[in-house]
N, C-alpha and C. Protein backbone atom coordinates (compact mmCIF):
# COMPACT_ATOMS: atom_id res chain seq x y z
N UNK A 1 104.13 -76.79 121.27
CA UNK A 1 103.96 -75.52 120.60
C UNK A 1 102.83 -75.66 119.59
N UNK A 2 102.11 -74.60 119.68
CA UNK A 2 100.94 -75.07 118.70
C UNK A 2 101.29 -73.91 117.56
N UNK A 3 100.36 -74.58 116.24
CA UNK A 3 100.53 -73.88 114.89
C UNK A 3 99.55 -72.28 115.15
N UNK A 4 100.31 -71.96 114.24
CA UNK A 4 99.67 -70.03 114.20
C UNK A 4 98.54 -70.22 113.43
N UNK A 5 96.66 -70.06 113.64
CA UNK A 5 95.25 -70.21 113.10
C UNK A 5 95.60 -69.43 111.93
N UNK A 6 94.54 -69.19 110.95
CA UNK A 6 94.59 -69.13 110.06
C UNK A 6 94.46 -66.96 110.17
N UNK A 7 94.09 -66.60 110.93
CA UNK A 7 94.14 -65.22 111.20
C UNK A 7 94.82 -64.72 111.41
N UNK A 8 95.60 -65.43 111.95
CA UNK A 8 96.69 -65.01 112.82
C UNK A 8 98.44 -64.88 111.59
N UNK A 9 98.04 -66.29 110.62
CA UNK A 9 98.84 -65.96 109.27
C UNK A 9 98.29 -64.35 108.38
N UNK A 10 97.15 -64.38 108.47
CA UNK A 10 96.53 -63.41 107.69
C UNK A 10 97.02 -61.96 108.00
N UNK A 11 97.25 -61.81 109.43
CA UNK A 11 97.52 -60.61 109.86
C UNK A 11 98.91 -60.56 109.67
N UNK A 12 100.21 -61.78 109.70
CA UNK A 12 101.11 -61.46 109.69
C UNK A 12 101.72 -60.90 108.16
N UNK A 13 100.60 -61.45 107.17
CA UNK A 13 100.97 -61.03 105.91
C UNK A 13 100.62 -59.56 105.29
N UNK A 14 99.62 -59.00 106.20
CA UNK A 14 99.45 -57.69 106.13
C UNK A 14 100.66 -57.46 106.34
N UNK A 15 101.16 -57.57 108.14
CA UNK A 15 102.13 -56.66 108.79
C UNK A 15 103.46 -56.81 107.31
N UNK A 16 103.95 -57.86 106.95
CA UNK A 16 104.73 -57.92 106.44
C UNK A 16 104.65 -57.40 105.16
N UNK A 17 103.65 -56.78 104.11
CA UNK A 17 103.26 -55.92 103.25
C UNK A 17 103.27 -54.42 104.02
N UNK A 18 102.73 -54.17 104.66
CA UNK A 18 102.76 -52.75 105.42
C UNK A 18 103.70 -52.45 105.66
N UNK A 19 104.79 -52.98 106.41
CA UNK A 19 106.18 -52.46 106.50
C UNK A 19 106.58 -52.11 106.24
N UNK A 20 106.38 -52.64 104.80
CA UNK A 20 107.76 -51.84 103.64
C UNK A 20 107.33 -50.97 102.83
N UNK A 21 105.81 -50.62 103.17
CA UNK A 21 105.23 -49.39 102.41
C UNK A 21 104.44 -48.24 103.35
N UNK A 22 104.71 -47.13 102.81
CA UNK A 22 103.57 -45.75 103.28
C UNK A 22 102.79 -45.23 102.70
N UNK A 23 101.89 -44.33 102.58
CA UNK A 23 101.13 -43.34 101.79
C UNK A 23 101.34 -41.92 101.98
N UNK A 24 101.75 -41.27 101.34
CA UNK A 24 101.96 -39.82 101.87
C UNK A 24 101.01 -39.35 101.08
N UNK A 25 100.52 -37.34 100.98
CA UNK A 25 99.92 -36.79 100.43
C UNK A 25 100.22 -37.11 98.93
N UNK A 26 101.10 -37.33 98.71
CA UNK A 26 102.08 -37.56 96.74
C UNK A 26 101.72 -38.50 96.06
N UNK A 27 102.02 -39.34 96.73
CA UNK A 27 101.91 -40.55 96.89
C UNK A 27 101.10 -41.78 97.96
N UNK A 28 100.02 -41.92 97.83
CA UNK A 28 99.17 -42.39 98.65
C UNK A 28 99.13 -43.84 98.19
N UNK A 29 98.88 -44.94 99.75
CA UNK A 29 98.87 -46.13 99.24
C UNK A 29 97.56 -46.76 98.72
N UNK A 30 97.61 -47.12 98.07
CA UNK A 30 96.46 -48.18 97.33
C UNK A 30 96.28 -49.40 97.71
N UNK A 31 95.03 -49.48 98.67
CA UNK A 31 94.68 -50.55 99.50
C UNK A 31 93.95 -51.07 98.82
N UNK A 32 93.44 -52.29 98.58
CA UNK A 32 92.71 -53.38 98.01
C UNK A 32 92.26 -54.22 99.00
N UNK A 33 90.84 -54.33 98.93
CA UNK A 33 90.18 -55.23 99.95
C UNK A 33 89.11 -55.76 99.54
N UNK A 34 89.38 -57.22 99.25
CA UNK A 34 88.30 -58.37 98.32
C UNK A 34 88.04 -58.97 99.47
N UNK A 35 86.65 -59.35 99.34
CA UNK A 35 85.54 -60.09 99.65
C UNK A 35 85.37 -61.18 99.24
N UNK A 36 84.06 -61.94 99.28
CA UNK A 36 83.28 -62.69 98.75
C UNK A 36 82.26 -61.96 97.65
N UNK A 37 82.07 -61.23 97.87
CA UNK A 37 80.87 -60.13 97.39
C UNK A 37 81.47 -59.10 96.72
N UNK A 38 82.75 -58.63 97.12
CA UNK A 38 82.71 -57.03 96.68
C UNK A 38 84.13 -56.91 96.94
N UNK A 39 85.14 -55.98 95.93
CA UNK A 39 86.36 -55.82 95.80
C UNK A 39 86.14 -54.30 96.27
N UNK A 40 86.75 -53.35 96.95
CA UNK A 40 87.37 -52.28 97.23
C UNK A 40 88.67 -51.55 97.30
N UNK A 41 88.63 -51.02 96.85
CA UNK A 41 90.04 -49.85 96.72
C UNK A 41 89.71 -48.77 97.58
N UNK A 42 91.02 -48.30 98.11
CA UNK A 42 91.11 -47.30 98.40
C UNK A 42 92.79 -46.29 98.12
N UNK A 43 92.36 -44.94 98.10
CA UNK A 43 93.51 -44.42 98.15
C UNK A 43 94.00 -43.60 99.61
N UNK A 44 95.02 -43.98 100.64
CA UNK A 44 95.07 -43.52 101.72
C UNK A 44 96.49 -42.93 102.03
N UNK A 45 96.09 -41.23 102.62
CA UNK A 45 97.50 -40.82 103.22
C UNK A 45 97.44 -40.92 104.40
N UNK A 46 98.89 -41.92 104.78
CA UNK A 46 98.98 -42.80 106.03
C UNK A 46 99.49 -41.22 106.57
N UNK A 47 100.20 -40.48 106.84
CA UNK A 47 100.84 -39.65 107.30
C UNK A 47 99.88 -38.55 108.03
N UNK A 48 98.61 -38.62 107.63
CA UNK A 48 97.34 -38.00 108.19
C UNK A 48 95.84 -38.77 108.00
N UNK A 49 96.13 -40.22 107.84
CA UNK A 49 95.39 -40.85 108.00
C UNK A 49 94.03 -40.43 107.68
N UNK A 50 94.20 -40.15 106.18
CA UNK A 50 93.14 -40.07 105.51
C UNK A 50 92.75 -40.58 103.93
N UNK A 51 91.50 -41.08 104.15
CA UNK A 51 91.05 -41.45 102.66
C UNK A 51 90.98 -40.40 101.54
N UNK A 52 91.91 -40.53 100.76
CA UNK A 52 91.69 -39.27 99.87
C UNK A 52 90.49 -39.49 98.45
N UNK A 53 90.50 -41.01 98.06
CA UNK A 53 89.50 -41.38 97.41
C UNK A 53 89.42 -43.14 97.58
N UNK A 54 88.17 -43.54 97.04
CA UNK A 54 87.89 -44.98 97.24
C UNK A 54 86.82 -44.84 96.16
N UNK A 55 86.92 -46.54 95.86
CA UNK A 55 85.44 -47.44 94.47
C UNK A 55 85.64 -48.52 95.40
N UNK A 56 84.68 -49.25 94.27
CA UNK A 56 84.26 -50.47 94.92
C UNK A 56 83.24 -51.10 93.89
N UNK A 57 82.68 -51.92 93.59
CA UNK A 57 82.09 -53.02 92.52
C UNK A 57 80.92 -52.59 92.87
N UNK A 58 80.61 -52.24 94.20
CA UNK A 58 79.55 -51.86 94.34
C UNK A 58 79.23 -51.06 93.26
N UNK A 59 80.15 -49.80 93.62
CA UNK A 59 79.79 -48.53 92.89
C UNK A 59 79.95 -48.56 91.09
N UNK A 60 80.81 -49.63 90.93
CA UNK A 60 80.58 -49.68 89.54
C UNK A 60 79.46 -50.67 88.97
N UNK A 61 78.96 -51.10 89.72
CA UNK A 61 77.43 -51.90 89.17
C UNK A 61 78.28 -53.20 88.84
N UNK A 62 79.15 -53.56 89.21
CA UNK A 62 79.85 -54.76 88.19
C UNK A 62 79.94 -56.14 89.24
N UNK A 63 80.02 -57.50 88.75
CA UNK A 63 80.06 -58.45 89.33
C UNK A 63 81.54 -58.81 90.08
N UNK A 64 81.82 -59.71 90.77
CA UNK A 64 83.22 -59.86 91.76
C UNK A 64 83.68 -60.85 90.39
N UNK A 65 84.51 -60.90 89.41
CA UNK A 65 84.94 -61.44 88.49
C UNK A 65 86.32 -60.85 88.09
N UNK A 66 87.00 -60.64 87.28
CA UNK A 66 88.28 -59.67 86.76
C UNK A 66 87.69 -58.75 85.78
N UNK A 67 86.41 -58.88 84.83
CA UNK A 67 85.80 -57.53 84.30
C UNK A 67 85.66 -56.76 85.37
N UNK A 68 84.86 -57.09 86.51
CA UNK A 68 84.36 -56.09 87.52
C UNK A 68 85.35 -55.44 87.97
N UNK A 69 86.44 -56.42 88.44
CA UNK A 69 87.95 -55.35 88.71
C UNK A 69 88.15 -54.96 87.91
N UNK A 70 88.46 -54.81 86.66
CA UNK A 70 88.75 -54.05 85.39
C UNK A 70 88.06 -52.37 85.59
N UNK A 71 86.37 -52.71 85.74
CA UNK A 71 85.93 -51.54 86.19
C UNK A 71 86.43 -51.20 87.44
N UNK A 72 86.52 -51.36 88.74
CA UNK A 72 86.89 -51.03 89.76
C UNK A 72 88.40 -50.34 89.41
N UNK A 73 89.12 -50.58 88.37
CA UNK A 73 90.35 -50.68 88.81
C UNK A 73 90.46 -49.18 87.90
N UNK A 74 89.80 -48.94 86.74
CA UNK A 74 89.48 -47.66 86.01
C UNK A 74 89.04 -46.66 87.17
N UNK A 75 87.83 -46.81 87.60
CA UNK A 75 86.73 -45.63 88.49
C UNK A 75 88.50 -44.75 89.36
N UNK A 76 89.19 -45.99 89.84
CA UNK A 76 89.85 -45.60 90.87
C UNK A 76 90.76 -44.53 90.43
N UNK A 77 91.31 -44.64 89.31
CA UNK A 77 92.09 -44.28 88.02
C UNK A 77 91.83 -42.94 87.73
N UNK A 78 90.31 -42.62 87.47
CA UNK A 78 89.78 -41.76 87.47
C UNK A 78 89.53 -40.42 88.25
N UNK A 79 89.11 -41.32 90.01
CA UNK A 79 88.86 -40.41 90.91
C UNK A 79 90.42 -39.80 91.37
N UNK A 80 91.51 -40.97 91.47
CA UNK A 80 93.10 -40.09 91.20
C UNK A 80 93.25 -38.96 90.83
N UNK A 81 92.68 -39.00 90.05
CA UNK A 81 93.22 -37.90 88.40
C UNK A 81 92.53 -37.11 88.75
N UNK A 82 91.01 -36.77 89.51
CA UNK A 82 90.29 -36.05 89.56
C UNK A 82 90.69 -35.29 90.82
N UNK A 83 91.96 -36.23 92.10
CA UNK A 83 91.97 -35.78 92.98
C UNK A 83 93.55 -35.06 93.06
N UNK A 84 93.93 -35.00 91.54
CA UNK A 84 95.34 -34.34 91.24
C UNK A 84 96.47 -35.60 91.61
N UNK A 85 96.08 -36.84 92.14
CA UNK A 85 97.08 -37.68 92.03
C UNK A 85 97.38 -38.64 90.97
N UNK A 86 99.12 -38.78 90.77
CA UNK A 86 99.24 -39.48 89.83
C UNK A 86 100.25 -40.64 90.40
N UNK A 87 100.47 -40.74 91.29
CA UNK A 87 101.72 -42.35 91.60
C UNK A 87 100.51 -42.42 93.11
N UNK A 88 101.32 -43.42 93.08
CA UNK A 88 100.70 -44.54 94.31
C UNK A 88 101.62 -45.69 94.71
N UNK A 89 101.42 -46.11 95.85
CA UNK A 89 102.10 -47.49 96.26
C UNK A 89 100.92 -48.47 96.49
N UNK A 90 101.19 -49.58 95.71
CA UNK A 90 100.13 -50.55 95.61
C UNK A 90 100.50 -51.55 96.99
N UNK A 91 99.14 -50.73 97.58
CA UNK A 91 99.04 -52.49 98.67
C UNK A 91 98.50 -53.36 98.61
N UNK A 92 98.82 -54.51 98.20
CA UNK A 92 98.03 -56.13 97.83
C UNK A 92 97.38 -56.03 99.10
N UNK A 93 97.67 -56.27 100.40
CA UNK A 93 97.46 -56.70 101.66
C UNK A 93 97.47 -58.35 101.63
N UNK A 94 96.80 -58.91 102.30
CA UNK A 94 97.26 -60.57 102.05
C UNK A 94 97.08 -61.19 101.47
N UNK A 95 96.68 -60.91 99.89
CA UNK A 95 96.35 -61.33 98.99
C UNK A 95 96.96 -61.41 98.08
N UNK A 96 97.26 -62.47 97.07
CA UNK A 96 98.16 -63.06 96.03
C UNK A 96 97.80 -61.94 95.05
N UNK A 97 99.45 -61.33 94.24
CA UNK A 97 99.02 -60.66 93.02
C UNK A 97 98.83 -61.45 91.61
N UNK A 98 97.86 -61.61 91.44
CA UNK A 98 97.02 -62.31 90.89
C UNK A 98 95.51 -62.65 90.77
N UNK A 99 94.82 -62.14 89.41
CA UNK A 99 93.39 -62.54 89.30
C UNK A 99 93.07 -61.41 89.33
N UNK A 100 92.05 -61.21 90.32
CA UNK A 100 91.39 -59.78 90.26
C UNK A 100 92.16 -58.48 90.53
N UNK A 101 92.85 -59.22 91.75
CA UNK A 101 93.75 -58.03 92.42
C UNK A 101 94.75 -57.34 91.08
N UNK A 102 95.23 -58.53 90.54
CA UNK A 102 96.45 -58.06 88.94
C UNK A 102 95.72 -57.29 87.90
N UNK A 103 94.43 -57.34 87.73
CA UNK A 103 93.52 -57.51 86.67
C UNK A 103 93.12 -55.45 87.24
N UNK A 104 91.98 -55.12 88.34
CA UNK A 104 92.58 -54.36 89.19
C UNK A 104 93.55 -52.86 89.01
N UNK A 105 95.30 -53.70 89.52
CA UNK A 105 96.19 -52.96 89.16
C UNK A 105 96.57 -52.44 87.63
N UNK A 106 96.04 -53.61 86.82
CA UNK A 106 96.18 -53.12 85.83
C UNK A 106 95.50 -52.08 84.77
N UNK A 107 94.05 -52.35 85.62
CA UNK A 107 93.08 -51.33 84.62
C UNK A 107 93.68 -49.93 85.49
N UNK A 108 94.35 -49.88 86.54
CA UNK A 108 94.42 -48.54 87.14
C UNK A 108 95.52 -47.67 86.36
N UNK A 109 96.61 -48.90 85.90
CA UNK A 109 97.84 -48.31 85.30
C UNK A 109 97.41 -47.82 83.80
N UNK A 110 96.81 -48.53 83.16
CA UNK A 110 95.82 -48.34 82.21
C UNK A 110 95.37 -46.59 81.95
N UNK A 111 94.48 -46.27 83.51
CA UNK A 111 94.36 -45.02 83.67
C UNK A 111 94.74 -44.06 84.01
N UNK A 112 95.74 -44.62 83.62
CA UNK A 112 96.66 -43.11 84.01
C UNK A 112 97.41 -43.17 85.51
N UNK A 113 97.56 -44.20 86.36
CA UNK A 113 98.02 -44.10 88.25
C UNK A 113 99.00 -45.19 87.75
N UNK A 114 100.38 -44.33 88.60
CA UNK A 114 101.72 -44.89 88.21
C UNK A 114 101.52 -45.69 89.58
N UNK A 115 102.17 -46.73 89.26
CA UNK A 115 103.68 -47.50 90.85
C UNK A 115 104.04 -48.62 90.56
């Protein structure tokens, strides 16, 4: 029997985060997707499979560090509020909560986006 590659863990830790969460219009999930280069958020209603808002480090001019999520994690905070939403379900995806991703969640709660 051979061991499960390293992708193949990666995907199962999505599936096993996804499961137990959705995004509806109310409540939309908050996807997080770090790089090497560049952290992204998004806000998505799974129920019509749509992006209702998204940032990214890009867009805040900021470096891949926990300031830069700090900004990333505000903008997102912002465009919420701008898009009449206020809760969310935070999806880590396969990534440890911790560092940027915590750093992130927290500038979002900061701004005003509950979960």
């Amino acid at each position: 029997m051979s061991r499960p590659t390293k992708s193949q863990l990666r995907q199962a830790r999505i599936r096993r985060v996804r499961t137990k969460i959705r995004g509806t219009p109310e409540r939309p999930r908050m996807s997080v997707h770090r790089s090497l280069k560049v952290i992204r958020v998004q806000l998505i209603d799974d129920s019509a499979g749509k992006t209702l808002a998204a940032a990214s480090s890009l867009e805040a001019k900021a470096k891949l560090t926990k300031e830069g999520a700090k900004k990333v994690g505000a903008i997102i905070a912002k465009k919420a509020k701008d898009a009449k939403i206020i809760a969310a379900v935070f999806d880590r995806g396969p990534y440890k909560y911790h560092g940027r991703i915590k750093e992130l969640a927290d500038a979002a709660r900061a701004g005003g986006l509950q979960f």
